[in-house]
Protein backbone atom coordinates (compact mmCIF):
# COMPACT_ATOMS: atom_id res chain seq x y z
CA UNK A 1 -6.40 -25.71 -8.36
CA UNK A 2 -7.41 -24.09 -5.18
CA UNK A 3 -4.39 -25.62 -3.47
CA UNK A 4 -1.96 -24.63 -6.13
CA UNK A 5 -3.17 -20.91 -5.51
CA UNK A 6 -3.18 -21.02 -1.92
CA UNK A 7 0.67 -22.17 -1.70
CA UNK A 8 1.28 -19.73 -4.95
CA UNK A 9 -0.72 -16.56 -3.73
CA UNK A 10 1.33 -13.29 -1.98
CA UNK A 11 0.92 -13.69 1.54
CA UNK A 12 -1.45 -10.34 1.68
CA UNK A 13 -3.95 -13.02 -0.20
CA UNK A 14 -3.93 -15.48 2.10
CA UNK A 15 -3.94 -13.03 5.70
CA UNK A 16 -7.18 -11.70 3.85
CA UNK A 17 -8.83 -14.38 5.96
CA UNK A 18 -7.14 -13.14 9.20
CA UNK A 19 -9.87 -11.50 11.52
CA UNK A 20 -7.03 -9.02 12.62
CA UNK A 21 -5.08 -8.65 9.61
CA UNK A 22 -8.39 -9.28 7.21
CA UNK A 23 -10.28 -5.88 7.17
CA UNK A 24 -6.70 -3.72 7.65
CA UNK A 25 -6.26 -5.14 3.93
CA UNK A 26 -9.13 -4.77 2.96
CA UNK A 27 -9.40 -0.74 4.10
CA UNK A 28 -6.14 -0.51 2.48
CA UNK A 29 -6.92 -1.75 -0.93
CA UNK A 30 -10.50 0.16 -1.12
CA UNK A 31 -8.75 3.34 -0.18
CA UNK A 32 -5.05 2.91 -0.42
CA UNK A 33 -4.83 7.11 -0.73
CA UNK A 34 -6.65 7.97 2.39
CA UNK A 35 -4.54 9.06 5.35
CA UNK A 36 -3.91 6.30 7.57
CA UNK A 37 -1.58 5.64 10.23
CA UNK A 38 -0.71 2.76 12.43
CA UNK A 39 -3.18 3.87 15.04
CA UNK A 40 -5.97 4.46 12.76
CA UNK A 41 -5.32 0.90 10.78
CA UNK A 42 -5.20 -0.40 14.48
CA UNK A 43 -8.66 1.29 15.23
CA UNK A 44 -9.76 -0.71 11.95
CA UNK A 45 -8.73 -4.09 13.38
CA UNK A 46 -10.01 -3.08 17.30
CA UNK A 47 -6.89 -4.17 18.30
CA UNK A 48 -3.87 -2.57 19.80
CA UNK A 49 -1.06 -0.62 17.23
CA UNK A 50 1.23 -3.44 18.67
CA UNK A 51 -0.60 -6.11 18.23
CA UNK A 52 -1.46 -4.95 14.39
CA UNK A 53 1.95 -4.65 13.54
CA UNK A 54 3.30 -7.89 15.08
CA UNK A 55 0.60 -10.01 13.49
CA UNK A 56 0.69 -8.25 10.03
CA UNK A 57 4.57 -8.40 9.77
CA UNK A 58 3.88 -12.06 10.82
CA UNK A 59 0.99 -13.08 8.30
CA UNK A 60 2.10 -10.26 5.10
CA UNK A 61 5.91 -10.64 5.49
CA UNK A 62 6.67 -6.87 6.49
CA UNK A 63 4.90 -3.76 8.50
CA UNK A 64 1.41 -2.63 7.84
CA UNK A 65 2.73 1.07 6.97
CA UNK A 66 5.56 -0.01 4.64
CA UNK A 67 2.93 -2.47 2.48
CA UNK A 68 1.00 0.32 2.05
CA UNK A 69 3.99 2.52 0.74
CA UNK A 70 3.85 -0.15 -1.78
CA UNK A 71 0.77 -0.15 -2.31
CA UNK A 72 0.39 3.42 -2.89
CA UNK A 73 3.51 2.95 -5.32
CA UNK A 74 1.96 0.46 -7.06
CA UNK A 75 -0.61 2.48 -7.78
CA UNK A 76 1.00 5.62 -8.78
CA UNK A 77 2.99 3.42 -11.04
CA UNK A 78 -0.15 3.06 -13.22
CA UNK A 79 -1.51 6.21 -12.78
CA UNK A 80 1.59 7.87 -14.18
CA UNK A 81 1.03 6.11 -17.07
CA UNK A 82 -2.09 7.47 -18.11
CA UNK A 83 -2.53 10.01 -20.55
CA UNK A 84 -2.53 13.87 -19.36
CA UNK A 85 -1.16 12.67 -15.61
CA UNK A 86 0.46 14.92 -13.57
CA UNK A 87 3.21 14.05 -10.40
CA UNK A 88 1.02 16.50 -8.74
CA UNK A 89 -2.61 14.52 -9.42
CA UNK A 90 -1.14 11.21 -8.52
CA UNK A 91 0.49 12.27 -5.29
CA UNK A 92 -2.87 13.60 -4.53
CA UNK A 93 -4.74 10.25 -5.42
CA UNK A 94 -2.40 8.29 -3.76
CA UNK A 95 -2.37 10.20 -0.06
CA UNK A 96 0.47 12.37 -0.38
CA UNK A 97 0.00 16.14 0.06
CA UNK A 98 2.46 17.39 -1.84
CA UNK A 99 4.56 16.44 -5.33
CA UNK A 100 7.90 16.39 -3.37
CA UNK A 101 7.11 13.83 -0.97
CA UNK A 102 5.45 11.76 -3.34
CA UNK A 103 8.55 12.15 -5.53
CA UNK A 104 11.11 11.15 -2.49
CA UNK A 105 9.14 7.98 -1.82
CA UNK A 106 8.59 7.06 -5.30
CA UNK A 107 11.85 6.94 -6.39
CA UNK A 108 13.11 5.63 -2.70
CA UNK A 109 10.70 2.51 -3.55
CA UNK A 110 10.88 2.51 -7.62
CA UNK A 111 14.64 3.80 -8.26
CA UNK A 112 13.59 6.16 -10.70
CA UNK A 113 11.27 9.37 -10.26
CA UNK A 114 7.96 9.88 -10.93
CA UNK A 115 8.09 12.24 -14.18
CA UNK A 116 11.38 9.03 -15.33
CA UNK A 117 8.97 6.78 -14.86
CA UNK A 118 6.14 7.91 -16.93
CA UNK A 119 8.08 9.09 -19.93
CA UNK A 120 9.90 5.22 -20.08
């Protein structure tokens, strides 16, 4: 079984193991709303911004800054669904300052915007 989910798994799983790309994930997943940029993500592997970005495109299949976009979407996805949720509260929870950026990347990454989504 364990080798049917390791060829199965997303390839964020299996870089979890990585001692560069490891705790970057793991930072991102316990706090995908916090404020990070390359250099600080960088500062989280002690490695150089270049060197983070090469061997996290190389292990997760795209750049550390655009899986977290995802992430973050991902997230606001579900929050949008839950009862009483604002565009304005979920931008907030998921690290963006205002409504209207949260709104241009959501629908950039989802197709639809935020207030769409949560009424479909």
């Amino acid at each position: 079984m364990r080798d049917w989910f390791e060829q199965k798994s997303p390839p964020w799983y299996q870089a979890l193991g990585d001692d560069v790309v490891g705790p970057v994930l793991q930072a991102l997943h316990n706090s995908p709303g916090a404020p990070w940029t390359l250099n600080s993500l960088a500062g989280v592997a002690n490695v150089s911004r270049t060197t983070l970005a090469r061997r996290f495109t190389e292990l997760v299949g795209e750049p550390p800054l655009a899986y977290l976009t995802d992430l973050r979407m991902t997230h606001a996805a579900g929050l949008l669904t839950e009862p009483g949720a604002t565009v304005q509260s979920v931008a907030r929870q998921v690290g963006y300052a205002d409504a209207f950026s949260f709104s241009t990347a959501f629908k950039r990454n989802r197709g639809t915007s935020p207030s769409a989504y949560a009424t479909a």
